[in-house]
C-alpha atoms as a PDB file:
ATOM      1  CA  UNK A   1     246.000  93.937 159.749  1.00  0.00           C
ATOM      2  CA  UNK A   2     245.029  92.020 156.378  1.00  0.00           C
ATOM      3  CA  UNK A   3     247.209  92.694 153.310  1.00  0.00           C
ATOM      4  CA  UNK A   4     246.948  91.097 149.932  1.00  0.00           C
ATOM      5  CA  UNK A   5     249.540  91.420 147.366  1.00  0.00           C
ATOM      6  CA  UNK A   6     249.660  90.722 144.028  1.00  0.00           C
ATOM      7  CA  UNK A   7     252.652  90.101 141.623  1.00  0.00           C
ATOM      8  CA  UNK A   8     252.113  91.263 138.087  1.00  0.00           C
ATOM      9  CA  UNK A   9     254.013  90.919 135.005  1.00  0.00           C
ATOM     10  CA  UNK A  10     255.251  94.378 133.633  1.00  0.00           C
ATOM     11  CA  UNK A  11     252.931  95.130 131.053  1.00  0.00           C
ATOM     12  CA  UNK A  12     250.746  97.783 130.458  1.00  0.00           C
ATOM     13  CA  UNK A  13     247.095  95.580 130.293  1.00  0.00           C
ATOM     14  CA  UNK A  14     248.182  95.219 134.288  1.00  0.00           C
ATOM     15  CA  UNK A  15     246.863  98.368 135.230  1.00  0.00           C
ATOM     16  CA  UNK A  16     243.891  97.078 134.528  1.00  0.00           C
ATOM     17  CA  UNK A  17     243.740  93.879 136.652  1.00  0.00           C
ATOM     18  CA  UNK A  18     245.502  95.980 139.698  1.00  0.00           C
ATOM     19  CA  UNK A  19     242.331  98.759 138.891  1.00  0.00           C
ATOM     20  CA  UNK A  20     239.554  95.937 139.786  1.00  0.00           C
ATOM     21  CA  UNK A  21     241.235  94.469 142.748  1.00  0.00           C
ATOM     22  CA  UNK A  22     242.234  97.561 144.402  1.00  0.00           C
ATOM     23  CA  UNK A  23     238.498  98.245 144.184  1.00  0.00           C
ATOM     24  CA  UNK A  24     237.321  95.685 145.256  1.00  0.00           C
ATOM     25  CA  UNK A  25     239.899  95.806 148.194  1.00  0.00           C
ATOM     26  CA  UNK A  26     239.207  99.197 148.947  1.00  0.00           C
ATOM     27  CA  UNK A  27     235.292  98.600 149.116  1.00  0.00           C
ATOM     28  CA  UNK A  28     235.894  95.713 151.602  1.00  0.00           C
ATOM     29  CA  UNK A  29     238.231  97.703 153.677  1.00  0.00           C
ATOM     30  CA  UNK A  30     235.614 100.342 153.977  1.00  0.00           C
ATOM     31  CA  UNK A  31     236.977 103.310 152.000  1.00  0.00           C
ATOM     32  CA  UNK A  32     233.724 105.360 150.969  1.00  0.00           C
ATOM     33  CA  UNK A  33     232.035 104.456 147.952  1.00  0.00           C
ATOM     34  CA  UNK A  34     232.423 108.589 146.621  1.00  0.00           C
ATOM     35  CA  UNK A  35     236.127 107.416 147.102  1.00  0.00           C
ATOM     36  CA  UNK A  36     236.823 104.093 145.004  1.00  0.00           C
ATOM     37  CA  UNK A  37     236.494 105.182 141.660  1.00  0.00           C
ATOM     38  CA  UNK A  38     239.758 107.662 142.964  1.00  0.00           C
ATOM     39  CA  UNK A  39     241.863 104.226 144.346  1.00  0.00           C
ATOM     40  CA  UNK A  40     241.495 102.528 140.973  1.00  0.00           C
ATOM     41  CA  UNK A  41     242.621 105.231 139.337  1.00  0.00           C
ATOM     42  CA  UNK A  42     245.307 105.950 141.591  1.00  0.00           C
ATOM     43  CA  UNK A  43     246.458 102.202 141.295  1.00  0.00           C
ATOM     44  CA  UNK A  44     246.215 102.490 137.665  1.00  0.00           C
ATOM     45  CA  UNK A  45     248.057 105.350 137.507  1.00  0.00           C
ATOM     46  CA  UNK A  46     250.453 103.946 139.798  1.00  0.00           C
ATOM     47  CA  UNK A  47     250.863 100.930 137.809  1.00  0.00           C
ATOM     48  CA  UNK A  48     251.313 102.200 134.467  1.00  0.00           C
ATOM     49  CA  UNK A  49     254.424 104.579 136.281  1.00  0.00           C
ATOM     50  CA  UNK A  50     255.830 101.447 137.206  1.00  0.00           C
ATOM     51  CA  UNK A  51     255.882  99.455 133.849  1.00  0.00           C
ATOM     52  CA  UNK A  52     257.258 102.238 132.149  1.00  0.00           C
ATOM     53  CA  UNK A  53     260.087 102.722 134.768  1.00  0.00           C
ATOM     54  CA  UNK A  54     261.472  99.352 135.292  1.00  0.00           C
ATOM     55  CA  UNK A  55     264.878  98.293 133.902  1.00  0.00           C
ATOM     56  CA  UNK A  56     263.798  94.037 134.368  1.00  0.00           C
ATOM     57  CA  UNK A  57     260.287  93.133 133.226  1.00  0.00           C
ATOM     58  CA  UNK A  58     261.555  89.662 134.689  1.00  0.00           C
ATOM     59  CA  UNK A  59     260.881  90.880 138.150  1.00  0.00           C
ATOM     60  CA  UNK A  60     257.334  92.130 137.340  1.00  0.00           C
ATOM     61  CA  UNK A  61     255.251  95.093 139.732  1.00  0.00           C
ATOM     62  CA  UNK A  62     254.300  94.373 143.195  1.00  0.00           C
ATOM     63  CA  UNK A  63     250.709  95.433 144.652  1.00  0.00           C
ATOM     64  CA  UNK A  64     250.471  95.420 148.279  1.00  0.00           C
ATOM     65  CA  UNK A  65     247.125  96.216 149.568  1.00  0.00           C
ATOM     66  CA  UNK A  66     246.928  96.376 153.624  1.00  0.00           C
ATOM     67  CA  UNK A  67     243.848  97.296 155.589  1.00  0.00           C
ATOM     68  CA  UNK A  68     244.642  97.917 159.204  1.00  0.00           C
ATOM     69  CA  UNK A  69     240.952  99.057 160.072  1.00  0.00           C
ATOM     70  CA  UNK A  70     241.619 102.591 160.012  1.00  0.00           C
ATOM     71  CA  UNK A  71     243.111 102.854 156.685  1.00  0.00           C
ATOM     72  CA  UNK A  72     243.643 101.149 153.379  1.00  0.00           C
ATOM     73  CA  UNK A  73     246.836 101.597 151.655  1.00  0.00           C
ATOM     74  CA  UNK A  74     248.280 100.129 148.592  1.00  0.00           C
ATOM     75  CA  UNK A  75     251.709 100.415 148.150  1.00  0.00           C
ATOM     76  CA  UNK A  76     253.084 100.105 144.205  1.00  0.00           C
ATOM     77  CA  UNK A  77     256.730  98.635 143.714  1.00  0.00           C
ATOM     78  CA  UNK A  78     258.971  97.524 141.231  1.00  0.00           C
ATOM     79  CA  UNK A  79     262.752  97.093 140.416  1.00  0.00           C
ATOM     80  CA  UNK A  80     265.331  98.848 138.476  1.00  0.00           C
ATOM     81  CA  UNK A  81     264.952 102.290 137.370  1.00  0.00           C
ATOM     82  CA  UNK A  82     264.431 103.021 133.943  1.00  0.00           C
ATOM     83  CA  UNK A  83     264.414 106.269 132.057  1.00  0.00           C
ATOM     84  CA  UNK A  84     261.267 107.488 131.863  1.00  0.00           C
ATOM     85  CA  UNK A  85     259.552 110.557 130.462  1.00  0.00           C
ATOM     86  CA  UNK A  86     260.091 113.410 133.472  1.00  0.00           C
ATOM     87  CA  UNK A  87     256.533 115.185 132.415  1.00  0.00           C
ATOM     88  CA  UNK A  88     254.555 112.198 132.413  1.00  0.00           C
ATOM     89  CA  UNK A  89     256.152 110.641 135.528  1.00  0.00           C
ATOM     90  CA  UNK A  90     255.854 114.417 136.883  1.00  0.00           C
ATOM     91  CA  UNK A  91     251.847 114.195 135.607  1.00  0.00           C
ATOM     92  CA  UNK A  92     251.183 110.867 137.161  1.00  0.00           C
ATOM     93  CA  UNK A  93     252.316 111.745 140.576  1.00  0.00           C
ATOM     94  CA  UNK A  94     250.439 114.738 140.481  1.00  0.00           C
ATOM     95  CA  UNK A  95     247.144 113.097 139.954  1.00  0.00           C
ATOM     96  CA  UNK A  96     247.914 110.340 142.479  1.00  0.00           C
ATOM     97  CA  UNK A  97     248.553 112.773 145.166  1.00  0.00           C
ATOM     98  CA  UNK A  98     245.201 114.755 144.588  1.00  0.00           C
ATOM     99  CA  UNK A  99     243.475 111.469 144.192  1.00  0.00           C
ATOM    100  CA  UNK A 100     244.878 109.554 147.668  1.00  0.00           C
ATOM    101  CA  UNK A 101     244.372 111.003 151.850  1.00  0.00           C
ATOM    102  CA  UNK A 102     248.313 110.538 151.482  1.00  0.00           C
ATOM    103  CA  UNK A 103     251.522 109.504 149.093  1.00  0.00           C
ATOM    104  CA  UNK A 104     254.979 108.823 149.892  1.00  0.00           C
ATOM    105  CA  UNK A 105     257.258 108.090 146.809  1.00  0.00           C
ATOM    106  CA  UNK A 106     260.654 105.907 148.039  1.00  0.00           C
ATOM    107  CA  UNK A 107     263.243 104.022 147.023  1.00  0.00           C
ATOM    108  CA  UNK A 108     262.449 100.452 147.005  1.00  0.00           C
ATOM    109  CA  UNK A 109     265.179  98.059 148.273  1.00  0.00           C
ATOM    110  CA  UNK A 110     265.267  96.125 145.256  1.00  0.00           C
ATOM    111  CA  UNK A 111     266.970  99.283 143.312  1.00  0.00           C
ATOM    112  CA  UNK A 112     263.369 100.476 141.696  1.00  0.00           C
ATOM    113  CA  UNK A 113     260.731 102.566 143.596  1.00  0.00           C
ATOM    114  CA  UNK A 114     258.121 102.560 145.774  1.00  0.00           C
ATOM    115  CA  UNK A 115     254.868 104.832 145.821  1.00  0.00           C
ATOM    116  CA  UNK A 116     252.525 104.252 149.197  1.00  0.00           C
ATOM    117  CA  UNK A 117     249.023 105.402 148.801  1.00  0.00           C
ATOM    118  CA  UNK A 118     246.735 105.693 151.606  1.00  0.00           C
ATOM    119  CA  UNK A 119     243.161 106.222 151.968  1.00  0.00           C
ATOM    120  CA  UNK A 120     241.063 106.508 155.372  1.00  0.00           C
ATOM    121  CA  UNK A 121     238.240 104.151 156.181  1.00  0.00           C
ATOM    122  CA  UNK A 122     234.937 104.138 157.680  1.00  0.00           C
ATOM    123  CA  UNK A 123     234.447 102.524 161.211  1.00  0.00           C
END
């Protein structure tokens, strides 16, 4: 099982950097090519939840990227919970759940969240 993970400050020109990895990722892990344009934007969205809802910039948003050969999943996470605007946060979820196989939205142990994407792969 490979992971990657990436530590970015929390800013919104992130999403971006996080969008071209996770492809990239997701392309070498085998996801289909129909499906990668739907993991960058999932990360993205992902991404730009998490700058918006962190309390310490300081700590920055975590990436994790694993491939386990049957899946690829990218798990978004940062710390302290902010207030954030309940239609957009409501908005983003929604599109990352049509746009991944499977989401789980948690509490991370650091006192922010935690949103687990997961995408299957080709053999």
């Amino acid at each position: 099982m490979a992971t990657a993970v990436l530590t970015l400050p929390a800013a919104p020109e992130q999403a971006r950097t996080a969008r071209l990895v996770a492809g990239a990722a997701a392309r070498r892990a085998g996801v289909d090519d129909e499906l990668i344009d739907d993991v960058r934007l999932a990360v993205a969205e992902a991404v730009a939840l998490a700058v918006t809802g962190t309390s310490d910039d300081s700590a920055g948003v975590g990436v994790a990227m694993t491939d386990d050969g049957r899946s690829f999943r990218i798990t978004v996470t940062w710390g302290g919970a902010a207030d954030v605007d309940v239609m957009a946060e409501e908005l983003a979820l929604a599109v990352m759940e049509s746009l991944a196989d499977e989401m789980l939205v948690d509490a991370a142990a650091s006192g922010g969240r935690s949103i687990t994407m997961v995408w299957s792969t080709t053999p």
